[in-house]
PDB file of N, CA and C in Angstrom:
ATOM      1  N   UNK A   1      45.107 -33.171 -65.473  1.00  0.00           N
ATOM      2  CA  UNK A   1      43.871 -32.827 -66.141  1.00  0.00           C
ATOM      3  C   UNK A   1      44.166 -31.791 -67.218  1.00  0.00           C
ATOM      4  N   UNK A   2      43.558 -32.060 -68.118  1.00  0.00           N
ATOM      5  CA  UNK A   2      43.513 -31.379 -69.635  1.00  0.00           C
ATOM      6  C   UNK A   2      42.759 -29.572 -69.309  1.00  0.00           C
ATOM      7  N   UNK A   3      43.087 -28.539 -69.380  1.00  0.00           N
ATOM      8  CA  UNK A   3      42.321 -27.201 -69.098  1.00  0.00           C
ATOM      9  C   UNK A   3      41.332 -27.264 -69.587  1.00  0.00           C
ATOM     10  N   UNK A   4      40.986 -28.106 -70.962  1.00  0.00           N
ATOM     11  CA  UNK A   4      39.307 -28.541 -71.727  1.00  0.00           C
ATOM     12  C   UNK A   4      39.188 -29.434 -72.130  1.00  0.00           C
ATOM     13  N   UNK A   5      38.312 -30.028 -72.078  1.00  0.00           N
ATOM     14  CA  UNK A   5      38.057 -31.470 -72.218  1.00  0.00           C
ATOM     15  C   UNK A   5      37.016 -30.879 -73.618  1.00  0.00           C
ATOM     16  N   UNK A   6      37.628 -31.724 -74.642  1.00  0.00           N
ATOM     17  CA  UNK A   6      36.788 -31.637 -75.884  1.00  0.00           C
ATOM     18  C   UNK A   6      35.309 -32.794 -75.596  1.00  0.00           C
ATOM     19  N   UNK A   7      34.249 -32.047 -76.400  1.00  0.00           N
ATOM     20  CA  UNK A   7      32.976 -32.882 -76.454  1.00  0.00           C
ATOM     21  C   UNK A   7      33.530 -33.702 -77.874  1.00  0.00           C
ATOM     22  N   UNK A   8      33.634 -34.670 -77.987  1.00  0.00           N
ATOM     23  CA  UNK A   8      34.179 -35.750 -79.208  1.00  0.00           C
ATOM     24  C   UNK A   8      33.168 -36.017 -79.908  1.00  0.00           C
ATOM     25  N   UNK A   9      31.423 -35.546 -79.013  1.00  0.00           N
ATOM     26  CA  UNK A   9      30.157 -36.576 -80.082  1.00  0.00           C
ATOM     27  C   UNK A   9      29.238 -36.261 -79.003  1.00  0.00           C
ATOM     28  N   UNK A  10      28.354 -35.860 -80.261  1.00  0.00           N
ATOM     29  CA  UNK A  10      27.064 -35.119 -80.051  1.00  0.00           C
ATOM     30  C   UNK A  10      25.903 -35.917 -80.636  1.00  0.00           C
ATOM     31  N   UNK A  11      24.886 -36.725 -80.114  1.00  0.00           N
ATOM     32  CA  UNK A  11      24.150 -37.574 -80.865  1.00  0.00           C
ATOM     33  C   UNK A  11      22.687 -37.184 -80.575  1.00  0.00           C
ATOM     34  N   UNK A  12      22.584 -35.945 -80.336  1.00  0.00           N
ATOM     35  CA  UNK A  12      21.438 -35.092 -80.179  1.00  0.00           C
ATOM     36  C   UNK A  12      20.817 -34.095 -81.149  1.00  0.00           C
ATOM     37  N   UNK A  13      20.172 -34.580 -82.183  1.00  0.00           N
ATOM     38  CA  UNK A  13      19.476 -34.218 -83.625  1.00  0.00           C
ATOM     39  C   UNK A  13      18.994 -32.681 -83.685  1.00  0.00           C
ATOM     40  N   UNK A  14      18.061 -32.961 -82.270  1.00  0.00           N
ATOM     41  CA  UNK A  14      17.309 -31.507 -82.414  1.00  0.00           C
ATOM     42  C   UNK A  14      17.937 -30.598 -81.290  1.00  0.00           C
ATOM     43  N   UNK A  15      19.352 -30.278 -81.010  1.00  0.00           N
ATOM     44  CA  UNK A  15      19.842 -29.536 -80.142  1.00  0.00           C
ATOM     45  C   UNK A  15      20.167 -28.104 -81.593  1.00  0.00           C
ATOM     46  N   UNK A  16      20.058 -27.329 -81.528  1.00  0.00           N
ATOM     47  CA  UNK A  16      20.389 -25.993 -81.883  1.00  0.00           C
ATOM     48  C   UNK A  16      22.085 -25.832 -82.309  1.00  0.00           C
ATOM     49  N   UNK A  17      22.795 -26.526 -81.256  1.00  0.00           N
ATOM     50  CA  UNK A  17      24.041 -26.286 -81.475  1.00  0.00           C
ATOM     51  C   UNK A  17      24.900 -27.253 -82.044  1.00  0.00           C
ATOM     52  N   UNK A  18      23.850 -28.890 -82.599  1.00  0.00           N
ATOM     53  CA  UNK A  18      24.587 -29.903 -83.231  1.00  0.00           C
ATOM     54  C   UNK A  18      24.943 -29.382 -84.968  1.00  0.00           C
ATOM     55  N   UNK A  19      25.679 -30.360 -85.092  1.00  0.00           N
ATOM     56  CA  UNK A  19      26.285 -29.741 -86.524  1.00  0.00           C
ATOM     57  C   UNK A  19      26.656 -31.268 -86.701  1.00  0.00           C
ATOM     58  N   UNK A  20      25.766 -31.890 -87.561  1.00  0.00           N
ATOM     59  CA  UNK A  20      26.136 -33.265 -87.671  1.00  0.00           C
ATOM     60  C   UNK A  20      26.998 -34.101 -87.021  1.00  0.00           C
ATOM     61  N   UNK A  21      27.055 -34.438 -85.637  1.00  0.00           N
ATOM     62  CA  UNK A  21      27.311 -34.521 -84.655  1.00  0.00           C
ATOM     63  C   UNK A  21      28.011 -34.081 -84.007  1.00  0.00           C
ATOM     64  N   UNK A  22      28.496 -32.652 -84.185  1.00  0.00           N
ATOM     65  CA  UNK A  22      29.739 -31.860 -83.411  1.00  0.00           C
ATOM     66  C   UNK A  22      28.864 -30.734 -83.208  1.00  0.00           C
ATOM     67  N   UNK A  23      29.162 -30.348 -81.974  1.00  0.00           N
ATOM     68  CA  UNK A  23      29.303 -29.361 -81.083  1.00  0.00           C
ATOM     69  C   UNK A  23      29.275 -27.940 -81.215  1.00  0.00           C
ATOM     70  N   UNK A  24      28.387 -27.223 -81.889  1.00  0.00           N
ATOM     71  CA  UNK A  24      28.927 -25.738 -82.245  1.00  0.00           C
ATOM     72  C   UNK A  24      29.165 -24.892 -80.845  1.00  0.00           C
ATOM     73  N   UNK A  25      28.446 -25.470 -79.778  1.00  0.00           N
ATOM     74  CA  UNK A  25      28.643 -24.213 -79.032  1.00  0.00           C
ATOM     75  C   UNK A  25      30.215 -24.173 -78.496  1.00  0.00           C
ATOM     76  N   UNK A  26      30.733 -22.740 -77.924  1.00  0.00           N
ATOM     77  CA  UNK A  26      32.259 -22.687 -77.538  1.00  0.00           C
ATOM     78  C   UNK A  26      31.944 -23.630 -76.346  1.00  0.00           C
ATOM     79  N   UNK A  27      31.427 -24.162 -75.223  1.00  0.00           N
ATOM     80  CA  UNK A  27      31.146 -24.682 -74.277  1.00  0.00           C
ATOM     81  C   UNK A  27      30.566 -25.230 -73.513  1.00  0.00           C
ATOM     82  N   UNK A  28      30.441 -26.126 -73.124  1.00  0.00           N
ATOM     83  CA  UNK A  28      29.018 -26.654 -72.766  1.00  0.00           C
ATOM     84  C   UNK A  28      28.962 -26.908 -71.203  1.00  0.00           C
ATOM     85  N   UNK A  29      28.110 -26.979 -70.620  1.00  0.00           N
ATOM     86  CA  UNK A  29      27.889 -26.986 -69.094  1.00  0.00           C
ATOM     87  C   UNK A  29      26.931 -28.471 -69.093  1.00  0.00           C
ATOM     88  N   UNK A  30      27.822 -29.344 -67.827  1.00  0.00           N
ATOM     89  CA  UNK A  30      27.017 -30.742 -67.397  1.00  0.00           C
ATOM     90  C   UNK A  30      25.897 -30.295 -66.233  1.00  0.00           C
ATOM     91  N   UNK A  31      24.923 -30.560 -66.329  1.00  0.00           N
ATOM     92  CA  UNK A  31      24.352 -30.123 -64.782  1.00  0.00           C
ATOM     93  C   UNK A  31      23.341 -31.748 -64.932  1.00  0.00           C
ATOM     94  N   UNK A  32      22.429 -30.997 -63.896  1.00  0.00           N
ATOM     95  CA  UNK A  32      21.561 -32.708 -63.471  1.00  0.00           C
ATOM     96  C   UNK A  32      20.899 -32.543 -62.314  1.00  0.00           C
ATOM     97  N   UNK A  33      20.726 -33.750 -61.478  1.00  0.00           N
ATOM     98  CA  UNK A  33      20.514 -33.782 -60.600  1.00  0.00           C
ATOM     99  C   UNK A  33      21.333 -35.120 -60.298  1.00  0.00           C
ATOM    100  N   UNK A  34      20.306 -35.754 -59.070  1.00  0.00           N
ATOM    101  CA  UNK A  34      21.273 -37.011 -58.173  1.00  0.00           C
ATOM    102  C   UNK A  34      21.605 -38.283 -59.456  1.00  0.00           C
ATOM    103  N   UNK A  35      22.944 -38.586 -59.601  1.00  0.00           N
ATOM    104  CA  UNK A  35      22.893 -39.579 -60.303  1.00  0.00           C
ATOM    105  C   UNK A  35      22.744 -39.621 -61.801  1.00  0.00           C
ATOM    106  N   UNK A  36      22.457 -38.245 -62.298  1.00  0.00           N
ATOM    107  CA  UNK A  36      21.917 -38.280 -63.790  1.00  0.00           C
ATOM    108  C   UNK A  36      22.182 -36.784 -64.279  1.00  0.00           C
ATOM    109  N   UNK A  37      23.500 -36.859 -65.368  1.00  0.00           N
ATOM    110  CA  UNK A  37      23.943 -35.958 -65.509  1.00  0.00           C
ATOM    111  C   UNK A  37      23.644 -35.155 -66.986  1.00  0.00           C
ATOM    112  N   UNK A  38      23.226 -34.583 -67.386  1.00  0.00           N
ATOM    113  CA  UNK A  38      23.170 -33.898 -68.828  1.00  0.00           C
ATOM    114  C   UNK A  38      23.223 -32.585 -68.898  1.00  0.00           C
ATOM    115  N   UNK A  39      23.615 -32.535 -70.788  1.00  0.00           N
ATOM    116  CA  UNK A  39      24.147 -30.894 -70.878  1.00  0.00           C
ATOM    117  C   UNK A  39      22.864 -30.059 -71.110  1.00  0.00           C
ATOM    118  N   UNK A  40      23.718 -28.881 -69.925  1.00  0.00           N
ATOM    119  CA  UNK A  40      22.760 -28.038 -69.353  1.00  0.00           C
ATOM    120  C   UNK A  40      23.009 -27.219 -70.250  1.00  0.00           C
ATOM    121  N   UNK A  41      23.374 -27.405 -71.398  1.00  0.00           N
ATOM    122  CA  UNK A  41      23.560 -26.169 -72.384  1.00  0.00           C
ATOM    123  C   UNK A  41      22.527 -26.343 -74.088  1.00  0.00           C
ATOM    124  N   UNK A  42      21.758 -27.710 -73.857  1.00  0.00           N
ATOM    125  CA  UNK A  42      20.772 -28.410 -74.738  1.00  0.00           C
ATOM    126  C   UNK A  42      19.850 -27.202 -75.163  1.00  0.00           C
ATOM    127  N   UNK A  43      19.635 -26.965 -75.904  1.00  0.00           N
ATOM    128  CA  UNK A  43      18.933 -25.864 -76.742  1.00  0.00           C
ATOM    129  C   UNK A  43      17.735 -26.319 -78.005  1.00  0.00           C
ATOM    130  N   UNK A  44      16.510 -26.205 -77.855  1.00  0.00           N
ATOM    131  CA  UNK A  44      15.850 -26.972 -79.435  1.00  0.00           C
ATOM    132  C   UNK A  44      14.759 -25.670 -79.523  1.00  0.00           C
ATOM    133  N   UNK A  45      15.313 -25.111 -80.388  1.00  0.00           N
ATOM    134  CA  UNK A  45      14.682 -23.838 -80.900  1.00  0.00           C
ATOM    135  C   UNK A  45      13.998 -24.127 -82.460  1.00  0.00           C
ATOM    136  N   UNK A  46      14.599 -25.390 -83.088  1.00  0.00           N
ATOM    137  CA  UNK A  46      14.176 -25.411 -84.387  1.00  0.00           C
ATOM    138  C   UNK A  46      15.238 -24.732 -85.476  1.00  0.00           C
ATOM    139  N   UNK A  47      16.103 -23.783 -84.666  1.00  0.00           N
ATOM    140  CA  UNK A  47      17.117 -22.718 -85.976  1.00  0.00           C
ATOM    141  C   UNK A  47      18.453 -23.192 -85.291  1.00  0.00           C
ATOM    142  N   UNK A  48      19.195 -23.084 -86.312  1.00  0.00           N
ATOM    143  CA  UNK A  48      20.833 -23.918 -85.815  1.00  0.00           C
ATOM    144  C   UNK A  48      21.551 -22.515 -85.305  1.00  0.00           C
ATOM    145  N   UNK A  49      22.018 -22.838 -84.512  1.00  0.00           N
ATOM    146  CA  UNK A  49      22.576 -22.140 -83.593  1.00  0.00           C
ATOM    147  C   UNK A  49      24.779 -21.994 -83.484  1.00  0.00           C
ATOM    148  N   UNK A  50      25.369 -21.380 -82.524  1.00  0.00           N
ATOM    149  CA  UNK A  50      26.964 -22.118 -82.160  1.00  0.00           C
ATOM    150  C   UNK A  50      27.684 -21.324 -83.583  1.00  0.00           C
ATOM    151  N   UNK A  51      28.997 -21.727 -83.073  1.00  0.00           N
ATOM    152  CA  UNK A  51      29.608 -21.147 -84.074  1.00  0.00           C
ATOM    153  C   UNK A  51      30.158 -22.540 -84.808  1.00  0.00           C
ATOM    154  N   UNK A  52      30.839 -21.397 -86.489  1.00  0.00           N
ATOM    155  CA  UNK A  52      30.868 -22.841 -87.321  1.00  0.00           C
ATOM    156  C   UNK A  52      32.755 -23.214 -87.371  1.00  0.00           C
ATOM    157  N   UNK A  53      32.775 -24.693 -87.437  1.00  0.00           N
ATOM    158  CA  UNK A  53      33.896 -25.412 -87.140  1.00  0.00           C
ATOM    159  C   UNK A  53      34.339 -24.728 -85.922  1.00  0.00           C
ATOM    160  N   UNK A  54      33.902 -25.541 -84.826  1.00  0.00           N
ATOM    161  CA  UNK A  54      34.410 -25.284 -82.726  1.00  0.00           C
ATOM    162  C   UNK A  54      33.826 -26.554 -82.528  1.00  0.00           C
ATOM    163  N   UNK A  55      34.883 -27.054 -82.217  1.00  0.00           N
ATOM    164  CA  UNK A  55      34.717 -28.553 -81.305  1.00  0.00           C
ATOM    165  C   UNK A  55      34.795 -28.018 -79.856  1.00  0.00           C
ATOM    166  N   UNK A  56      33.580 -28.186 -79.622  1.00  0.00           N
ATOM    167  CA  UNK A  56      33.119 -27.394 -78.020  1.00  0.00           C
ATOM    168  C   UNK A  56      33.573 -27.952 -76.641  1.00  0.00           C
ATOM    169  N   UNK A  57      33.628 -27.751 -75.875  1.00  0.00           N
ATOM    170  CA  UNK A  57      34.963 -28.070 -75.273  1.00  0.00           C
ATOM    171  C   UNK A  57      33.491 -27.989 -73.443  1.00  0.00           C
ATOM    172  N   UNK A  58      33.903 -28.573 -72.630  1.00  0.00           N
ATOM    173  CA  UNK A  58      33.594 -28.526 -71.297  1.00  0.00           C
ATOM    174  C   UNK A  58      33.641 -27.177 -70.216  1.00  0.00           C
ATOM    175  N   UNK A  59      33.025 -26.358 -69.976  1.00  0.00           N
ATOM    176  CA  UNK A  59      33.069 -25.407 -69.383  1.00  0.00           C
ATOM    177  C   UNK A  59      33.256 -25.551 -68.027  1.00  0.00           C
ATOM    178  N   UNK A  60      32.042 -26.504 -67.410  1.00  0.00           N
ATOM    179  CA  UNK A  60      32.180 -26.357 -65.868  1.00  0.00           C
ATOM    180  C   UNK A  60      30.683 -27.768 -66.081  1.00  0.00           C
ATOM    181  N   UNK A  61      31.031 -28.824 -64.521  1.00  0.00           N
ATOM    182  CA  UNK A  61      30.894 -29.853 -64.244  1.00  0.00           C
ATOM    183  C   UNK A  61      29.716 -29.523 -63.122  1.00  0.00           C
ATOM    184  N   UNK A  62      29.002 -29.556 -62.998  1.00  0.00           N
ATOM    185  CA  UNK A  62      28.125 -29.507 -61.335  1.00  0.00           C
ATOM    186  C   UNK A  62      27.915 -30.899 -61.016  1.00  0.00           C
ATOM    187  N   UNK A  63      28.304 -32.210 -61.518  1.00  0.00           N
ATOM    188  CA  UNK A  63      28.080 -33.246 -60.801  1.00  0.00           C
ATOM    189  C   UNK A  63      29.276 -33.595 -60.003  1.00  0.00           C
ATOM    190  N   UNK A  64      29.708 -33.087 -59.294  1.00  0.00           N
ATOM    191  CA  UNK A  64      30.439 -33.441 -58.044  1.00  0.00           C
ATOM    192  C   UNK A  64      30.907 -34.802 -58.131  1.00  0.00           C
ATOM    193  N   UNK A  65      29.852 -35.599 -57.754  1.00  0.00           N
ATOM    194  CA  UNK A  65      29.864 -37.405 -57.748  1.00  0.00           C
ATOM    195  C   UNK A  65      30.565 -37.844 -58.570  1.00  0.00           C
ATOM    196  N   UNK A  66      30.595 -37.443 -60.051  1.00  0.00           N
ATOM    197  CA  UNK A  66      31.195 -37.896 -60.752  1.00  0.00           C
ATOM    198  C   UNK A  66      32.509 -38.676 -60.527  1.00  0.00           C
ATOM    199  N   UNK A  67      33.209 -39.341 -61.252  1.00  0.00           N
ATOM    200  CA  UNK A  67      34.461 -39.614 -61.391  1.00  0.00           C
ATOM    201  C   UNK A  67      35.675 -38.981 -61.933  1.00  0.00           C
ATOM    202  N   UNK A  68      34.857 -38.062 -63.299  1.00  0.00           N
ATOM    203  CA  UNK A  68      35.916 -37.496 -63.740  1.00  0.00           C
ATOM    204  C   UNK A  68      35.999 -35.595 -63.079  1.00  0.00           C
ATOM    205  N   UNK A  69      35.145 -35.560 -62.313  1.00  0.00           N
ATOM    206  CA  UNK A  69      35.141 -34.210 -61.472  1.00  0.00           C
ATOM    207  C   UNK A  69      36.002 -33.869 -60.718  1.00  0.00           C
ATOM    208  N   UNK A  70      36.646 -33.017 -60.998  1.00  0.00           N
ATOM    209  CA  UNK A  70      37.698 -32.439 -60.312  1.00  0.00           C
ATOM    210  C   UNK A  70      37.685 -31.158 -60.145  1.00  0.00           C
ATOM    211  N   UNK A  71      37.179 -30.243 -59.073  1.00  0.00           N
ATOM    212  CA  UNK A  71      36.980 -29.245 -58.641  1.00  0.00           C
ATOM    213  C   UNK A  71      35.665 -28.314 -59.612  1.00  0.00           C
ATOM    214  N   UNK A  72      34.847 -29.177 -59.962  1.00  0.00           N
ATOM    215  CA  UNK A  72      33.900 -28.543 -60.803  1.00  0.00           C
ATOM    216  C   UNK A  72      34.550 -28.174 -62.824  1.00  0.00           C
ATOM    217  N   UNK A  73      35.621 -29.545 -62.358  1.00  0.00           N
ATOM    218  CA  UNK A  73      36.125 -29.475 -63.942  1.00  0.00           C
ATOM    219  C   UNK A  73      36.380 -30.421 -64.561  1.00  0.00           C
ATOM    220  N   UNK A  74      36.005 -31.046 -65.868  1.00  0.00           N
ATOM    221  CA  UNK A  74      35.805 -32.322 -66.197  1.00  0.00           C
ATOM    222  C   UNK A  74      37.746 -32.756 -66.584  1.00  0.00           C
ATOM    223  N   UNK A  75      37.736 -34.277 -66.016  1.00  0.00           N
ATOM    224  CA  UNK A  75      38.782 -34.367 -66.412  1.00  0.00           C
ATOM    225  C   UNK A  75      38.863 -35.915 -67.039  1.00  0.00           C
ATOM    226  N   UNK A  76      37.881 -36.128 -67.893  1.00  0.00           N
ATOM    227  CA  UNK A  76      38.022 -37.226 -68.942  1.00  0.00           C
ATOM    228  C   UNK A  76      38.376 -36.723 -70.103  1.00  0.00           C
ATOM    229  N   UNK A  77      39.108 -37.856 -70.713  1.00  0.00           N
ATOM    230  CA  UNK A  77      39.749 -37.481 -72.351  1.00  0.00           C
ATOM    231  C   UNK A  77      39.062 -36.922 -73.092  1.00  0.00           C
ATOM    232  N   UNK A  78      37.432 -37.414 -73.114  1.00  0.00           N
ATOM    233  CA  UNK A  78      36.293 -36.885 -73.845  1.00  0.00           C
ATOM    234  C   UNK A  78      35.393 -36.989 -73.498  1.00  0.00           C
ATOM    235  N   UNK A  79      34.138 -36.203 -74.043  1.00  0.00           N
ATOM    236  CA  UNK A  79      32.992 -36.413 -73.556  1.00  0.00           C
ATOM    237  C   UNK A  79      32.219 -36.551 -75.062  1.00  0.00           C
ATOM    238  N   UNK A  80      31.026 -37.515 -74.231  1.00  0.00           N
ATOM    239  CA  UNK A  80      29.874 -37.615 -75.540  1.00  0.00           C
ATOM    240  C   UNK A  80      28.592 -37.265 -74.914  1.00  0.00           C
ATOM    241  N   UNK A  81      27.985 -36.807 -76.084  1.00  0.00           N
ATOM    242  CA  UNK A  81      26.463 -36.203 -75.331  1.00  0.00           C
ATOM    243  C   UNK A  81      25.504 -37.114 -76.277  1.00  0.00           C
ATOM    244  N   UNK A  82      24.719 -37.424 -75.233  1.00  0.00           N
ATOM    245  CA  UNK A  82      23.374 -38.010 -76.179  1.00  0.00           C
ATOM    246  C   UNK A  82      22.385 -38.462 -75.515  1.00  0.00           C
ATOM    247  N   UNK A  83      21.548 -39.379 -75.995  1.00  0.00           N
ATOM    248  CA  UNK A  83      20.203 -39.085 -75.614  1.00  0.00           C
ATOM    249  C   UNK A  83      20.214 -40.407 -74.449  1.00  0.00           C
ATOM    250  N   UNK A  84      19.420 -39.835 -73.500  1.00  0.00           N
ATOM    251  CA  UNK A  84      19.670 -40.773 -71.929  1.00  0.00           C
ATOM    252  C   UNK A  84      17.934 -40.575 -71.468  1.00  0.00           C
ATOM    253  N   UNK A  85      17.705 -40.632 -69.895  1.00  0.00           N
ATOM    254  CA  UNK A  85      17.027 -40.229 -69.587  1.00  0.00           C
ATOM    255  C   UNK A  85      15.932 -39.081 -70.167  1.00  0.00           C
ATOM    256  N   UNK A  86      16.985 -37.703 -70.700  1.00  0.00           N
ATOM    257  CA  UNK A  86      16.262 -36.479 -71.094  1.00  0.00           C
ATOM    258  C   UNK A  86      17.138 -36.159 -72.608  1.00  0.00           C
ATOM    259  N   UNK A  87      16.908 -35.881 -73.173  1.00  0.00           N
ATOM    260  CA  UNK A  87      16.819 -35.508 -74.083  1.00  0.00           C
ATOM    261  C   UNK A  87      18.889 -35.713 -74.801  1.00  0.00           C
ATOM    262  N   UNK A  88      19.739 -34.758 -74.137  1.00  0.00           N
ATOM    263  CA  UNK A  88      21.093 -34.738 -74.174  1.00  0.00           C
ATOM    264  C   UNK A  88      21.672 -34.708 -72.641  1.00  0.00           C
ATOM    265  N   UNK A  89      22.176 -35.805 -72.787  1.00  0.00           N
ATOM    266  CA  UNK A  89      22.697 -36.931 -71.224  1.00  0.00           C
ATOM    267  C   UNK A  89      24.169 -36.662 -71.500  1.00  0.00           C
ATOM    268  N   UNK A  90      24.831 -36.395 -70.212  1.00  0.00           N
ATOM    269  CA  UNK A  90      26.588 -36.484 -70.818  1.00  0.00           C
ATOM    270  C   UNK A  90      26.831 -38.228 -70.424  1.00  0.00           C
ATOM    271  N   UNK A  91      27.028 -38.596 -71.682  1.00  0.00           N
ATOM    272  CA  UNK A  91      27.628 -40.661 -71.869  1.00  0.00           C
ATOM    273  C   UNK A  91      28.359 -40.670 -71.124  1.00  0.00           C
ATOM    274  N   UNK A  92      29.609 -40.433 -70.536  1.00  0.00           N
ATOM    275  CA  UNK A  92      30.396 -39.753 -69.826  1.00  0.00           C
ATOM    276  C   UNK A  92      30.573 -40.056 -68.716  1.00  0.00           C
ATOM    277  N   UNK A  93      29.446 -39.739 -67.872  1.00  0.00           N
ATOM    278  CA  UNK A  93      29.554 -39.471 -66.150  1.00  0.00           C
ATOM    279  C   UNK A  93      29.565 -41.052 -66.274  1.00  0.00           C
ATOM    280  N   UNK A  94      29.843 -41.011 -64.489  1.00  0.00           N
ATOM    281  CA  UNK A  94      30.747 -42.204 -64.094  1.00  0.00           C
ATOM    282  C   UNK A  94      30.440 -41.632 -62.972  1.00  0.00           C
ATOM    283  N   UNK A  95      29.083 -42.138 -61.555  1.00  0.00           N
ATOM    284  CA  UNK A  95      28.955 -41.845 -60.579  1.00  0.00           C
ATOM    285  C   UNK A  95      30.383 -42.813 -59.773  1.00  0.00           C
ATOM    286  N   UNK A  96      30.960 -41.896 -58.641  1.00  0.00           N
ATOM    287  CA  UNK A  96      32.087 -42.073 -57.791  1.00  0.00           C
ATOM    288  C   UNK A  96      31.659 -43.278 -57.112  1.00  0.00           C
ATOM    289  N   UNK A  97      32.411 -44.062 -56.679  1.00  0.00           N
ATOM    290  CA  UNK A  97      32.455 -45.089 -55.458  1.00  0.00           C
ATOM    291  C   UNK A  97      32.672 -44.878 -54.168  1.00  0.00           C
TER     292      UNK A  97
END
C-alpha cells in the first residue's frame, strides 16, 4: 500500500475545495454509513477554499467494508469523488465480499 493514495478526480462543482476538478484540500476523509461511502471532507460555502496546486491525497478511510481498506487506510491507486447518492460519493469504494 501506497502511504497516500492521491484523489485523481473531483467531479463535484460546488465543493469549496474543487479547482476544476482537482482537489485543493491537503486531505480528504471517506466516511458514510452502511454501504455508501463519501467525502466527509465536502464543503459548499459558495467561496473557494484548499490550497493552490495540491493534488489531495486520502487521509483516513472509516468504511471498513471496503475493499481497498486497510487498517483505516485507503489502498487503491486512486480515488475519484463525485456525485452519488449525496452530493460527493468516493467512485472508489468497493463493498468487501
Amino acid at each position: 500500500m501506497a502511504v497516500t493514495v492521491p484523489v485523481s478526480e473531483c467531479a463535484v462543482e460546488n465543493c469549496s475545495f474543487n479547482d476544476h476538478t482537482h482537489c485543493g484540500a491537503a486531505g480528504i476523509t471517506i466516511g458514510g454509513n452502511a454501504d455508501h461511502a463519501q467525502c466527509a471532507t465536502f464543503i459548499d460555502t459558495g467561496s473557494h477554499g484548499g490550497l493552490p496546486k495540491v493534488l489531495a491525497s486520502i487521509g483516513a478511510c472509516q468504511r471498513t467494508e471496503c475493499t481497498h481498506n486497510d487498517n483505516l487506510m485507503c489502498g487503491a491507486p486512486a480515488v475519484k469523488v463525485g456525485p452519488g447518492a449525496d452530493n460527493a460519493d468516493c467512485l472508489t469504494y468497493e463493498h468487501a465480499v
